[in-house]
Protein backbone atom coordinates (compact mmCIF):
# COMPACT_ATOMS: atom_id res chain seq x y z
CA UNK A 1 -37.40 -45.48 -23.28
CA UNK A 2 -37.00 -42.56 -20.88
CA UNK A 3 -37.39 -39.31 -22.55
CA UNK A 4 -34.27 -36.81 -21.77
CA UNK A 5 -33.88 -32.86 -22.33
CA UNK A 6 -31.09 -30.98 -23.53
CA UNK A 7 -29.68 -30.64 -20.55
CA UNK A 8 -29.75 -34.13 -19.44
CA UNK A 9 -28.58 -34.83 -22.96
CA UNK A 10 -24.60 -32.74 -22.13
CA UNK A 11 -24.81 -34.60 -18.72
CA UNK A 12 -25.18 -37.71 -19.78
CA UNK A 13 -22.86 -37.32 -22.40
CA UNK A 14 -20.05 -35.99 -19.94
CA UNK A 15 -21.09 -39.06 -17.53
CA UNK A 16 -20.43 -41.37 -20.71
CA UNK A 17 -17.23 -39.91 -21.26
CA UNK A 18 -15.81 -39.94 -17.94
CA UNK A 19 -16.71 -43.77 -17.36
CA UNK A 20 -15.12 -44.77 -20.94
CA UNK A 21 -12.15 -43.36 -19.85
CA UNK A 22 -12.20 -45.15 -16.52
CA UNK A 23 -13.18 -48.50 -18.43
CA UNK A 24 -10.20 -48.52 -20.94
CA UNK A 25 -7.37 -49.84 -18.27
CA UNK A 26 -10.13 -52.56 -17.45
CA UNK A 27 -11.04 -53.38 -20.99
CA UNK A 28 -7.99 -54.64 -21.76
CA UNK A 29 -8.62 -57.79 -19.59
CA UNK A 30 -12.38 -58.04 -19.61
CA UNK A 31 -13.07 -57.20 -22.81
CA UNK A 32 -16.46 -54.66 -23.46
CA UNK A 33 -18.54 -56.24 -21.14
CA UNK A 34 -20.62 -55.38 -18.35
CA UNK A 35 -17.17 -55.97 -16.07
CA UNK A 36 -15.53 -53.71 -17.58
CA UNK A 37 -18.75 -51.39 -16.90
CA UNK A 38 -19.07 -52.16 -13.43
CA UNK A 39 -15.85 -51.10 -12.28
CA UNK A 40 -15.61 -48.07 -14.60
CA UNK A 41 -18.53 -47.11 -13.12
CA UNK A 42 -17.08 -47.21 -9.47
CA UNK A 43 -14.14 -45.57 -10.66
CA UNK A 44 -15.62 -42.80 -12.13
CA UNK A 45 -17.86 -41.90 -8.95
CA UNK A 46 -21.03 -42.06 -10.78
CA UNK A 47 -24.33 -42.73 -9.70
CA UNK A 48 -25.55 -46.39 -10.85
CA UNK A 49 -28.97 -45.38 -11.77
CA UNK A 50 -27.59 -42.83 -14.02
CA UNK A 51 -24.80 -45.32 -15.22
CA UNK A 52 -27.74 -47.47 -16.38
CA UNK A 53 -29.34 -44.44 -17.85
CA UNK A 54 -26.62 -43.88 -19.95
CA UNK A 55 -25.34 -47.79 -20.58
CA UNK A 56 -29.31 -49.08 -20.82
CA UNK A 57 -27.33 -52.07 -22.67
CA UNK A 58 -24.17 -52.53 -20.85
CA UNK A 59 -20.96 -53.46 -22.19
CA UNK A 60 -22.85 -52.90 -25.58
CA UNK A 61 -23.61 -49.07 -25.19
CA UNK A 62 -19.63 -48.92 -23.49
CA UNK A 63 -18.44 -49.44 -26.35
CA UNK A 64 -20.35 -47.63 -28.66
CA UNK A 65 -20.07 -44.87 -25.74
CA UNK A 66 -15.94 -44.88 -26.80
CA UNK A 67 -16.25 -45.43 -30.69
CA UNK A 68 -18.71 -42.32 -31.11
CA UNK A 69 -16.48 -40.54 -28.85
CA UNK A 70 -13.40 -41.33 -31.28
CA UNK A 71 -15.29 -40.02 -34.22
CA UNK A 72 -16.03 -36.48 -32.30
CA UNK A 73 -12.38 -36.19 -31.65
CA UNK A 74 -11.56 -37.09 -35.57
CA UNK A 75 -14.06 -34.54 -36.66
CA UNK A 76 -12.59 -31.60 -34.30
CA UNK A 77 -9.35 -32.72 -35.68
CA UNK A 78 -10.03 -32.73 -39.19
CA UNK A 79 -12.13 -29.32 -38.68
CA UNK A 80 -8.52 -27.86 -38.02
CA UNK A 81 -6.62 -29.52 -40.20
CA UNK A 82 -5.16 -27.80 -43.19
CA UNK A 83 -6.37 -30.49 -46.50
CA UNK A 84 -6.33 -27.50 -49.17
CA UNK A 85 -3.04 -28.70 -50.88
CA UNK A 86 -4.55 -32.07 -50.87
CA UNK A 87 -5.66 -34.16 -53.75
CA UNK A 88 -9.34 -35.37 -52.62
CA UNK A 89 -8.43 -38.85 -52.36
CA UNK A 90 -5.48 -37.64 -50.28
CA UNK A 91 -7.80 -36.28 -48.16
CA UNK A 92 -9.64 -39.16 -47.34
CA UNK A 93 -6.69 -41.28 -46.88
CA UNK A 94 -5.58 -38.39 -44.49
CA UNK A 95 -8.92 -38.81 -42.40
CA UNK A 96 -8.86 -42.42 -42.75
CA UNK A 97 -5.40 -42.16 -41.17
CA UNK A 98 -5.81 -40.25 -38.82
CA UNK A 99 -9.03 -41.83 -37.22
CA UNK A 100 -6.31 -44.69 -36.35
CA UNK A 101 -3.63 -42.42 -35.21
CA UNK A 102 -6.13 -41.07 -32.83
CA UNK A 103 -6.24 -44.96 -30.82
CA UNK A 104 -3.14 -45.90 -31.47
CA UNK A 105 -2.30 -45.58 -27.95
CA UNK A 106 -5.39 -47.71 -26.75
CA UNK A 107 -4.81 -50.55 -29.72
CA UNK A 108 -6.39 -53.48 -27.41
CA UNK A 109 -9.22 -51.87 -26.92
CA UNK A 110 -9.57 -51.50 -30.57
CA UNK A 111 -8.78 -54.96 -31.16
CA UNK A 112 -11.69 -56.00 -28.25
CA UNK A 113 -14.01 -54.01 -30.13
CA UNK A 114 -13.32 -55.66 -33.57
CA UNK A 115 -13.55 -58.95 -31.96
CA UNK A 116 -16.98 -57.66 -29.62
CA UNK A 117 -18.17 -56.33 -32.67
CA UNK A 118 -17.85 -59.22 -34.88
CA UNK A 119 -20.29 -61.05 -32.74
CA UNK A 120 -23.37 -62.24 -34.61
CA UNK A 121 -25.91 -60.25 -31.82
CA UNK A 122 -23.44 -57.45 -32.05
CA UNK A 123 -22.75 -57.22 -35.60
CA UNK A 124 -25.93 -54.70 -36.81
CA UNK A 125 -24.95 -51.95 -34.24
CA UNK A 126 -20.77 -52.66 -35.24
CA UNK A 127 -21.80 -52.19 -39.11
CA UNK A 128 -23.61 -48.77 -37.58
CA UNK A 129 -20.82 -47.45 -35.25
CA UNK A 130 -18.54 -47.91 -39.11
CA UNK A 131 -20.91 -46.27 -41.12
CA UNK A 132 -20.74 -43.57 -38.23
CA UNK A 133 -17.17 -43.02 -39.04
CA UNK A 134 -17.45 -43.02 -42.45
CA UNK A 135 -20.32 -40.37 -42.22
CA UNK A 136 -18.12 -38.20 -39.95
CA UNK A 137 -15.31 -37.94 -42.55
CA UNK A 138 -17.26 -37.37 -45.86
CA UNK A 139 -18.83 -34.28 -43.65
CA UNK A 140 -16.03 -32.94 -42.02
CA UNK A 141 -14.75 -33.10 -45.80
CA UNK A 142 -17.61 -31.32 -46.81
CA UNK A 143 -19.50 -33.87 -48.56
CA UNK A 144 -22.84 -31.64 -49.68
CA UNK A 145 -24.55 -34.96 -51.67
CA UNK A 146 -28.02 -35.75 -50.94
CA UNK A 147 -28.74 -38.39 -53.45
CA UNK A 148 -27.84 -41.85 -53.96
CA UNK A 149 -23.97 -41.08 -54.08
CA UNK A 150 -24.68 -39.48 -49.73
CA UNK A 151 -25.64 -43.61 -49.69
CA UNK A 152 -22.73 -44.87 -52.09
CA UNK A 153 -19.74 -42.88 -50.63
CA UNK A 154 -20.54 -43.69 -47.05
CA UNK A 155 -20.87 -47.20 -48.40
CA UNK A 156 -17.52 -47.64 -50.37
CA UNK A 157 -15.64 -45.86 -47.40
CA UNK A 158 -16.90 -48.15 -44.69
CA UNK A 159 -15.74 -50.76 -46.57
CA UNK A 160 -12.36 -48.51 -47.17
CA UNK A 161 -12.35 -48.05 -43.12
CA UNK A 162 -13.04 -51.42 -41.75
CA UNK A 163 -10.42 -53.46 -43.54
CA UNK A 164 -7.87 -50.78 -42.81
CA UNK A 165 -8.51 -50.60 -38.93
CA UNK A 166 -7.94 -54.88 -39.25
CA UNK A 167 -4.70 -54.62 -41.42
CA UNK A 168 -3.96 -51.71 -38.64
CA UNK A 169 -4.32 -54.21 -35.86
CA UNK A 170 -1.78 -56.42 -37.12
CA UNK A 171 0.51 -53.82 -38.35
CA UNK A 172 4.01 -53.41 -36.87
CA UNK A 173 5.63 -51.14 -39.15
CA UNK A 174 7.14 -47.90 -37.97
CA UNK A 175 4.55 -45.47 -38.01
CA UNK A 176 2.22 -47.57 -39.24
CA UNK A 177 3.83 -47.41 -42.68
CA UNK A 178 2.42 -50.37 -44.45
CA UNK A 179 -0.81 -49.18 -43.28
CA UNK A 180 -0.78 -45.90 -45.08
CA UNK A 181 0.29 -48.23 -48.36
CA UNK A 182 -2.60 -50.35 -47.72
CA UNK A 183 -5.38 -47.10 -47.50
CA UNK A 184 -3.65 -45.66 -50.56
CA UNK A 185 -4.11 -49.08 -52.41
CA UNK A 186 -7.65 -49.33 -51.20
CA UNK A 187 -8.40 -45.84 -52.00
CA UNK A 188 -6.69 -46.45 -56.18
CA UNK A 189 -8.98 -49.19 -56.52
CA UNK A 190 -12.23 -47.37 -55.60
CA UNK A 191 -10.79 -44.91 -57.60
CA UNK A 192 -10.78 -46.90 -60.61
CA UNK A 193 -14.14 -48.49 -60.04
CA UNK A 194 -15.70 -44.86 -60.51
CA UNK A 195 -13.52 -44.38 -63.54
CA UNK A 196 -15.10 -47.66 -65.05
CA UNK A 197 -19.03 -45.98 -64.15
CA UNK A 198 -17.84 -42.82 -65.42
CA UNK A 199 -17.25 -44.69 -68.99
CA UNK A 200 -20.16 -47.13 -68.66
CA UNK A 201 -22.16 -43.79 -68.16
CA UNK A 202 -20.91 -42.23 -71.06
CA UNK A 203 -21.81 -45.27 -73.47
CA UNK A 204 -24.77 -44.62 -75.08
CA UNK A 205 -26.11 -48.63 -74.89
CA UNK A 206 -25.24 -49.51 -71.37
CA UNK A 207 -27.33 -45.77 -70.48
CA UNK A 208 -30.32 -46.84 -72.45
CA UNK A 209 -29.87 -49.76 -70.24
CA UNK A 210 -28.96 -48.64 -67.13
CA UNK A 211 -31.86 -45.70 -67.47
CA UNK A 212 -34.58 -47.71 -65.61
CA UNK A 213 -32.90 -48.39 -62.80
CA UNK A 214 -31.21 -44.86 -62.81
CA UNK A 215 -34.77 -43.12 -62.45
CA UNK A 216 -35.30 -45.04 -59.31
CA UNK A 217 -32.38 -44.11 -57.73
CA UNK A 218 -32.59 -40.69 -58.87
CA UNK A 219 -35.50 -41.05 -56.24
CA UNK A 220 -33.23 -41.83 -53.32
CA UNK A 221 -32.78 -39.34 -50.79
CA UNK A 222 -30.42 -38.73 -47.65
CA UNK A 223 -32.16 -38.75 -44.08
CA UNK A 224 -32.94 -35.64 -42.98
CA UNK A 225 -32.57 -34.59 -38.80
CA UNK A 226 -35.87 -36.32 -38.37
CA UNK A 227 -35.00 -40.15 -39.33
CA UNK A 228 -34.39 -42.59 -36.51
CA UNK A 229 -31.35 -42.19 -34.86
CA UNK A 230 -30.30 -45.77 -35.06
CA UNK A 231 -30.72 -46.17 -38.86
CA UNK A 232 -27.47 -46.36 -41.24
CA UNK A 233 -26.87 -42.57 -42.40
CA UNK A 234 -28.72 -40.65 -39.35
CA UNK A 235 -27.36 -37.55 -38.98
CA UNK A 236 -27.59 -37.28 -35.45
CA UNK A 237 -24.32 -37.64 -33.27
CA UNK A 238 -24.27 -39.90 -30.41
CA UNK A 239 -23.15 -39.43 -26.90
């Protein structure tokens, strides 16, 4: 892989930008694919050896290119938001929200991706580009765990995230009403799955039990700036 500096790092990144916004309109009809690519590419007056720089895998790193770029926007947006009258799971049903809000004007494209994404040979970097999201809302809601529960919440919320952006996609509602029901449902019930730890904790036989496994997990850490960038949990943004 070609080794880039900083500076090659913004320009690439604004060169990613411009051609995801040229691709959208073409999207639409051919889908994330190196089509799509192609004439965003034209579009967007950029060089093709730096287009291939910056897309080494096509239609593949297109729409990654546009997912990571969602998830800046929701973290700038969240980063001015106003969440301090908010209940914490209020919050996260906020971000949840809002990530969706922020596409709801470029729905097909969402719904290509789901369907790109569910692809078997696409499936490892979807579950990555969800875990992404998830990552960007527990930090922009100041999520300061560096244990097993950095792993567990970014877990549980994917999980939260994913089957809300499908129910999304076939939502009509005004305002996407039965979509905020559905987050709030899906939010209770994680909600009461801690409550049921939080007792099974506080038993005295099920923590003689459970202390085994809880010393190895005690062990777990969160990646620091150093892991991979392509492993679930990096810390690094993407362009």
């Amino acid at each position: 892989m070609t080794e880039t500096g900083p500076g090659e790092e913004e320009r690439l990144a604004a060169l990613r930008e411009a051609v995801v916004a040229a691709a959208l309109p073409h999207v639409a009809f051919d889908g994330w694919s190196d089509r799509s690519l192609a004439q965003a590419v034209v579009e967007a007056g950029v060089d093709p050896g730096l287009a291939r720089l910056a897309f080494p895998r096509g239609g593949l790193d297109l729409a990654l290119a546009y997912h990571y770029a969602r998830d800046r926007a929701l973290a700038a947006d969240l980063a001015a938001a106003d969440l301090g009258g908010l209940r914490f799971r209020d919050r996260i049903a906020y971000a949840v929200m809002r990530r969706l809000e922020l596409v709801a004007g470029e729905r097909e494209a969402v719904r290509r991706g789901a369907a790109f994404f569910a692809l078997p040979q696409h499936a490892a970097d979807g579950a990555r580009a969800i875990w992404h999201t998830a990552d960007t809302i527990w930090t922009a809601l100041g999520d300061e765990s560096r244990d097993f529960n950095w792993y567990s919440k970014r877990t549980t919320l994917s999980a939260v995230y994913s089957s809300a952006l499908l129910y999304w996609l076939g939502d009509e509602t005004p305002g996407a009403s039965a979509t905020r029901e559905f987050i709030q449902r899906r939010i209770d019930n994680v909600m009461q799955f801690e409550q049921v730890k939080a007792r099974v904790r506080k038993n005295p036989l099920a923590a003689a039990m459970l202390k085994g496994p809880q010393r190895l997990l005690d062990r777990v850490r969160a990646p620091g700036d150093t892991a991979p960038s392509d492993l679930p949990g990096s810390l690094r943004s993407r362009g």
